[in-house]
PDB file of N, CA and C in Angstrom:
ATOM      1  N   UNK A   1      79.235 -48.380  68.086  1.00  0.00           N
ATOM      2  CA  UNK A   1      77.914 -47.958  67.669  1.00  0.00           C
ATOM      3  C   UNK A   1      77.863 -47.952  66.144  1.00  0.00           C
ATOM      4  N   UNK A   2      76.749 -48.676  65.514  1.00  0.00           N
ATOM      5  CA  UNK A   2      76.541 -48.454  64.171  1.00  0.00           C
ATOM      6  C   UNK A   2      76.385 -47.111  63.300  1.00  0.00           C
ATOM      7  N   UNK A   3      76.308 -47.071  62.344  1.00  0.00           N
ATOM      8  CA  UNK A   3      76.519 -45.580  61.655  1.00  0.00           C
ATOM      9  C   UNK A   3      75.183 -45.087  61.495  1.00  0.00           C
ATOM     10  N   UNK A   4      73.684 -46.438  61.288  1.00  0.00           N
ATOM     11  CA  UNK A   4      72.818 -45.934  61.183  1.00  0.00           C
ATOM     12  C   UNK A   4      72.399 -45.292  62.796  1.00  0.00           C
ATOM     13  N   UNK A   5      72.726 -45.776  63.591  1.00  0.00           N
ATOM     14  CA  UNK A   5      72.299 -45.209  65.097  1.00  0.00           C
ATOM     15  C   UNK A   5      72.650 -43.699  64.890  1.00  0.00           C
ATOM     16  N   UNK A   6      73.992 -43.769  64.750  1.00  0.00           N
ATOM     17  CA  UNK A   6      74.413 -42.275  65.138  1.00  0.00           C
ATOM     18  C   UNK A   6      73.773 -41.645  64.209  1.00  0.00           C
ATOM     19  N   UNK A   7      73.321 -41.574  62.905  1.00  0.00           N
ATOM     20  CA  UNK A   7      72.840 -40.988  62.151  1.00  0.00           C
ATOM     21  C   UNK A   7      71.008 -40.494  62.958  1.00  0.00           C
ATOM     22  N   UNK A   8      70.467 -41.644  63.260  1.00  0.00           N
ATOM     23  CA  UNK A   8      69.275 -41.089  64.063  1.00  0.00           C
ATOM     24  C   UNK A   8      69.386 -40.339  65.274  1.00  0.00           C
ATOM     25  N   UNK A   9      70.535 -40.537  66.182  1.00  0.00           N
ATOM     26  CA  UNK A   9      70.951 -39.891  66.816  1.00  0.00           C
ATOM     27  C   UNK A   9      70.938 -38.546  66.483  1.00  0.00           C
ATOM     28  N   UNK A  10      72.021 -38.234  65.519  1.00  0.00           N
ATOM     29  CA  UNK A  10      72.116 -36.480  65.192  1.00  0.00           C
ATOM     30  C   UNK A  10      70.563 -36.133  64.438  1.00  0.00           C
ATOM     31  N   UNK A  11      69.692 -37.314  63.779  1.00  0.00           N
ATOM     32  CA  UNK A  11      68.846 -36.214  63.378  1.00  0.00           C
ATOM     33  C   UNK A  11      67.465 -36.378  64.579  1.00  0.00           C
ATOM     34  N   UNK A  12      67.902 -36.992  65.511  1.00  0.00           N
ATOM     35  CA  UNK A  12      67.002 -36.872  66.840  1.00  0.00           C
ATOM     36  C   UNK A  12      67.283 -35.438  67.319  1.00  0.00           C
ATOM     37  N   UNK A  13      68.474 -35.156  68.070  1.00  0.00           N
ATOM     38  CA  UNK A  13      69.365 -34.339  68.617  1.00  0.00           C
ATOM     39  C   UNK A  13      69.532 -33.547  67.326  1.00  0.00           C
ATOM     40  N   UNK A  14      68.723 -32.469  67.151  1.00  0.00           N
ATOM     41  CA  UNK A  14      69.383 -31.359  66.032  1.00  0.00           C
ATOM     42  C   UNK A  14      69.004 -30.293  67.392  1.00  0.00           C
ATOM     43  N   UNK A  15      69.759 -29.443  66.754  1.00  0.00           N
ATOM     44  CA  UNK A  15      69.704 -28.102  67.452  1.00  0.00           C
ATOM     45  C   UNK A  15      68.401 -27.230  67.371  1.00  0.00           C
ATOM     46  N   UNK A  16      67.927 -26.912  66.074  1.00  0.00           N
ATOM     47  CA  UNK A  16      66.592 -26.187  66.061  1.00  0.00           C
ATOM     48  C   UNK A  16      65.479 -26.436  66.654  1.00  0.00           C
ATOM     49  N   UNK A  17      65.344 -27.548  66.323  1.00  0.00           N
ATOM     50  CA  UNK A  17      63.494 -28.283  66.920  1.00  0.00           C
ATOM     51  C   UNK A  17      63.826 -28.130  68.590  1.00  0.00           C
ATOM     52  N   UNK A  18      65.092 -28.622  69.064  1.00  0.00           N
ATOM     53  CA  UNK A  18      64.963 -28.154  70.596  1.00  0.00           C
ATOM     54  C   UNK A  18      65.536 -26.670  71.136  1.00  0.00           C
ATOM     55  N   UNK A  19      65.518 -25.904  70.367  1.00  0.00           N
ATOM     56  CA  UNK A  19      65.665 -24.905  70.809  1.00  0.00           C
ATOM     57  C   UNK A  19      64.398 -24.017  71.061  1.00  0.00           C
ATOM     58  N   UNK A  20      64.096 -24.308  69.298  1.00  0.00           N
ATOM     59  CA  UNK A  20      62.830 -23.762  69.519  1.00  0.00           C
ATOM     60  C   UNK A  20      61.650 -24.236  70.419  1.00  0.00           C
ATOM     61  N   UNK A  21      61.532 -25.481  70.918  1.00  0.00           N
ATOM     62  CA  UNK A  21      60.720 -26.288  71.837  1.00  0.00           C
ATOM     63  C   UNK A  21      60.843 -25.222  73.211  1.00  0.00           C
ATOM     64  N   UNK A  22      62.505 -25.050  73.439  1.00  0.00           N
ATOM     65  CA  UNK A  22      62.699 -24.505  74.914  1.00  0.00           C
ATOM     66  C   UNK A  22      62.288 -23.326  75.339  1.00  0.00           C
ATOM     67  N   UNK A  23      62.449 -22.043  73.818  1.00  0.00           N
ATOM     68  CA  UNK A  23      62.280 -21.138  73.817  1.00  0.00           C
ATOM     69  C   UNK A  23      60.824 -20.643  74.070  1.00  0.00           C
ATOM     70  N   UNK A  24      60.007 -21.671  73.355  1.00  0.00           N
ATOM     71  CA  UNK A  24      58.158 -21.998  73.639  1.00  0.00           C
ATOM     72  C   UNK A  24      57.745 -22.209  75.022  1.00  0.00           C
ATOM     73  N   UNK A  25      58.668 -23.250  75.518  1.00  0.00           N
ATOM     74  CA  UNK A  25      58.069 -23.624  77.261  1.00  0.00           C
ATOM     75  C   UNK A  25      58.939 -22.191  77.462  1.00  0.00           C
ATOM     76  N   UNK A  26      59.732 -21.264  77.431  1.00  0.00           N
ATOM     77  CA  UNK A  26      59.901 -20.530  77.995  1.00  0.00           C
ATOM     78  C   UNK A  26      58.988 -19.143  77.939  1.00  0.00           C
ATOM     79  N   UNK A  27      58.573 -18.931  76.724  1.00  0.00           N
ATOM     80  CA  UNK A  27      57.534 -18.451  76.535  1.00  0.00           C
ATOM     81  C   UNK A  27      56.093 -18.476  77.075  1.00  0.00           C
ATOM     82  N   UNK A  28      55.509 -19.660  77.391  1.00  0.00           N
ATOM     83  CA  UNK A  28      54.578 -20.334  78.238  1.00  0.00           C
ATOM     84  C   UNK A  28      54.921 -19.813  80.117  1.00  0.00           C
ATOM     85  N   UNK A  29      56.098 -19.964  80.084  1.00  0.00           N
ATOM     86  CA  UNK A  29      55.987 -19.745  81.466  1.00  0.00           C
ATOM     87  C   UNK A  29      56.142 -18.224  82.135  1.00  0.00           C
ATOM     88  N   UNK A  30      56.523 -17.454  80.994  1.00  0.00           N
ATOM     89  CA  UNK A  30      56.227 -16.305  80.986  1.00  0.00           C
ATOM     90  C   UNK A  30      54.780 -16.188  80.945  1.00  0.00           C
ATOM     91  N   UNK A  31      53.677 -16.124  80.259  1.00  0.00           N
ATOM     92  CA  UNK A  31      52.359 -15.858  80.345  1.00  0.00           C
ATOM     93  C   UNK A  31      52.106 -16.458  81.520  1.00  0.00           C
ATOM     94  N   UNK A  32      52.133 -17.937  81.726  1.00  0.00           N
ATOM     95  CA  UNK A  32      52.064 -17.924  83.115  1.00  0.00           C
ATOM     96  C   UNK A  32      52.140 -17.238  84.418  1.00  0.00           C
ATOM     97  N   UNK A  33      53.193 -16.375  84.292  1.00  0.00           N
ATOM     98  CA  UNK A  33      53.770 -15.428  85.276  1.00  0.00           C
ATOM     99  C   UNK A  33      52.340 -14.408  85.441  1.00  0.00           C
ATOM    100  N   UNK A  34      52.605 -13.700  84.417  1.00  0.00           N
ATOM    101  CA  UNK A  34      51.334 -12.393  83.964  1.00  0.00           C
ATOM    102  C   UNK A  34      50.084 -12.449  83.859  1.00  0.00           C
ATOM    103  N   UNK A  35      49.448 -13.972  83.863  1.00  0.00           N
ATOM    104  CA  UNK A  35      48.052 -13.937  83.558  1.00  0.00           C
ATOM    105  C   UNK A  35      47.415 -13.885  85.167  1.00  0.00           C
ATOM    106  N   UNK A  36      46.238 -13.409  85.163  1.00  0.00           N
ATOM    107  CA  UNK A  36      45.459 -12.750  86.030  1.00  0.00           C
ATOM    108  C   UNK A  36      44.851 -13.834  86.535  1.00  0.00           C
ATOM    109  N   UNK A  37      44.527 -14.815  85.904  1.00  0.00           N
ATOM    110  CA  UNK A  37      43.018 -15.618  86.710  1.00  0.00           C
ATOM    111  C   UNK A  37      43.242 -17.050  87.042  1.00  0.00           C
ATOM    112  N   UNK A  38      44.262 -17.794  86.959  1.00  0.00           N
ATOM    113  CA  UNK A  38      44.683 -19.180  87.588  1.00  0.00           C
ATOM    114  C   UNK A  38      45.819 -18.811  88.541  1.00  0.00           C
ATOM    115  N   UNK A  39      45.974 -18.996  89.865  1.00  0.00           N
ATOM    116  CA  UNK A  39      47.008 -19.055  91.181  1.00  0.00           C
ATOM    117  C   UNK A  39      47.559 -20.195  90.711  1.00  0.00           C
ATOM    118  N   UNK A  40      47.473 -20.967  90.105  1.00  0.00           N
ATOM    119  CA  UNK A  40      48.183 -22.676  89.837  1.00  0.00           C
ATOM    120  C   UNK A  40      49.194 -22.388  88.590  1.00  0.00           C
ATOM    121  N   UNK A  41      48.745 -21.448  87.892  1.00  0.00           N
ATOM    122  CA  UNK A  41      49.549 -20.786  87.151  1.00  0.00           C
ATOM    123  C   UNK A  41      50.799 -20.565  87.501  1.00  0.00           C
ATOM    124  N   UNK A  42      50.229 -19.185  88.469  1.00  0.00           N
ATOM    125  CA  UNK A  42      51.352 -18.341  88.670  1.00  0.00           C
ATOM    126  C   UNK A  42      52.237 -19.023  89.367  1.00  0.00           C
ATOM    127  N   UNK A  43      51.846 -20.254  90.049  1.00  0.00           N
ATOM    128  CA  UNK A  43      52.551 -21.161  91.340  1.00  0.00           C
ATOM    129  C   UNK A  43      53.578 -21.856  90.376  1.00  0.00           C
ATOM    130  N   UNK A  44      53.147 -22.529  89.182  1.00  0.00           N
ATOM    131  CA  UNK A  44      54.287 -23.250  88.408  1.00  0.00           C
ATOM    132  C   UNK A  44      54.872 -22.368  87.524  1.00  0.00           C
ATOM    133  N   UNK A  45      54.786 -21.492  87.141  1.00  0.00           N
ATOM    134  CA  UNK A  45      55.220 -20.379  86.098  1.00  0.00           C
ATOM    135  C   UNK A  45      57.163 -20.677  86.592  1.00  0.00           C
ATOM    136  N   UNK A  46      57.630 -20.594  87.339  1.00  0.00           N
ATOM    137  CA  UNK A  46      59.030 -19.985  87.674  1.00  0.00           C
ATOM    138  C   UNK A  46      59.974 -21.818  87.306  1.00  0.00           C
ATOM    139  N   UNK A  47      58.950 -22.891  87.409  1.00  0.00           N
ATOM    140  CA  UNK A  47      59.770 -24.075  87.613  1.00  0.00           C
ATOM    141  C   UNK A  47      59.298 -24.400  85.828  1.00  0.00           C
ATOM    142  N   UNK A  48      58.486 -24.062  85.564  1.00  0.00           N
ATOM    143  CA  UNK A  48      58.204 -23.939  83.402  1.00  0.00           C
ATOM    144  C   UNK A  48      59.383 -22.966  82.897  1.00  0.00           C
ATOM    145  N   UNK A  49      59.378 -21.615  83.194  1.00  0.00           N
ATOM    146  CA  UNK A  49      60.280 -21.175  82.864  1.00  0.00           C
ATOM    147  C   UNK A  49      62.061 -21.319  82.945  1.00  0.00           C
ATOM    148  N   UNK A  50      62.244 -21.830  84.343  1.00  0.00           N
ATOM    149  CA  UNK A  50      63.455 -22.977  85.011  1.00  0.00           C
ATOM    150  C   UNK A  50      63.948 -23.599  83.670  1.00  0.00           C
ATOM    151  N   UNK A  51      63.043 -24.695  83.649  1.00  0.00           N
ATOM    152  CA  UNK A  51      62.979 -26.131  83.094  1.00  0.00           C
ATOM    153  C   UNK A  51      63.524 -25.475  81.384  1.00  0.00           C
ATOM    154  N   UNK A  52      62.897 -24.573  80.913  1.00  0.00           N
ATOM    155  CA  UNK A  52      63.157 -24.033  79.123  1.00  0.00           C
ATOM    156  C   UNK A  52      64.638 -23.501  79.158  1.00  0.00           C
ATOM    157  N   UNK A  53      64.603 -22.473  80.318  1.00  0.00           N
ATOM    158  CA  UNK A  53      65.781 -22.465  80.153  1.00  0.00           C
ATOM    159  C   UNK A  53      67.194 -23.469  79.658  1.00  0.00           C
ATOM    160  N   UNK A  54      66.862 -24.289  81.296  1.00  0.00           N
ATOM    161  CA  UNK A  54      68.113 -25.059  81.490  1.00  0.00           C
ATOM    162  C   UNK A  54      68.139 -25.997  80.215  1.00  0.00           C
ATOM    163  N   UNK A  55      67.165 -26.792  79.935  1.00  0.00           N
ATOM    164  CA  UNK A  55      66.842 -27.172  78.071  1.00  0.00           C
ATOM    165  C   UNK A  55      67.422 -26.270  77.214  1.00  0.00           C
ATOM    166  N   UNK A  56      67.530 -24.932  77.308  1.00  0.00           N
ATOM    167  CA  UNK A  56      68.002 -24.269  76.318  1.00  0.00           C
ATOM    168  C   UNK A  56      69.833 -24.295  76.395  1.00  0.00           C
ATOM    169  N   UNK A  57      69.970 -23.623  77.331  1.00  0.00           N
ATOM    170  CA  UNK A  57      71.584 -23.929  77.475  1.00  0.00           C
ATOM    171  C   UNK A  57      71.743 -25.541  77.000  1.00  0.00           C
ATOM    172  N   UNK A  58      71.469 -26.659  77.261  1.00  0.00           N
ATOM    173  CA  UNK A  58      71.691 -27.663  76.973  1.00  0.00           C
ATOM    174  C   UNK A  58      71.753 -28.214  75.839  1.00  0.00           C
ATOM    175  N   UNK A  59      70.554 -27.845  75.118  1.00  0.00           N
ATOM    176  CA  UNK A  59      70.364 -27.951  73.456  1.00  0.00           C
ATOM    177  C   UNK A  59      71.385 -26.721  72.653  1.00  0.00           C
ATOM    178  N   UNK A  60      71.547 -25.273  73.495  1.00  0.00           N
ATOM    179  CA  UNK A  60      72.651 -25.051  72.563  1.00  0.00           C
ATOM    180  C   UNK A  60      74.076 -25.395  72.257  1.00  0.00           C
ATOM    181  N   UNK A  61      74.171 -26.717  72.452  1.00  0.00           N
ATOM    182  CA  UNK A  61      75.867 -27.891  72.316  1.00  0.00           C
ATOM    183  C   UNK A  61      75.185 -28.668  71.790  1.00  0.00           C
ATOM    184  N   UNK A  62      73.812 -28.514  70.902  1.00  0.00           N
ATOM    185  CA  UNK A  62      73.731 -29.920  70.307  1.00  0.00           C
ATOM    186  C   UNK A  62      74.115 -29.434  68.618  1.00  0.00           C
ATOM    187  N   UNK A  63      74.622 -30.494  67.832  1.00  0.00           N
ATOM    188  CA  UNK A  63      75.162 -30.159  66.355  1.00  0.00           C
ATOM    189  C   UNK A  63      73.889 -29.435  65.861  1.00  0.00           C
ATOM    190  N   UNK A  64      74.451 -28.764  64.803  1.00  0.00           N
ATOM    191  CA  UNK A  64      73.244 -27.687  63.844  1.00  0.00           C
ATOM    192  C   UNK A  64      72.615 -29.020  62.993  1.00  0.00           C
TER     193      UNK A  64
END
């Protein structure tokens, strides 16, 4: 692999921007959970919140 690849690579793959991304859909699927007036909501709320998680564990092994 060339040096410029890996270089877009790590600054594709940084740690912050997807953490903070995961921590947001995880956030989202929390309100989801709690809000009162969409059932379609509350129905996807647990597989939004799922999904940030498992993104989160994942993105935290990516380089700083």
């Amino acid at each position: 692999m060339k040096q410029e690849n890996k270089s877009l690579l790590r600054r594709i793959f940084r740690r912050g921007i997807w953490e903070n991304f995961s921590t947001a859909l995880i956030l989202i699927g929390v309100f989801m959970l709690m809000q009162p007036f969409a059932m379609w909501m509350y129905t996807y709320s647990f597989i939004v919140i799922l999904i940030g998680t498992i993104g989160f564990v994942i993105t935290s092994h990516f380089p700083d």
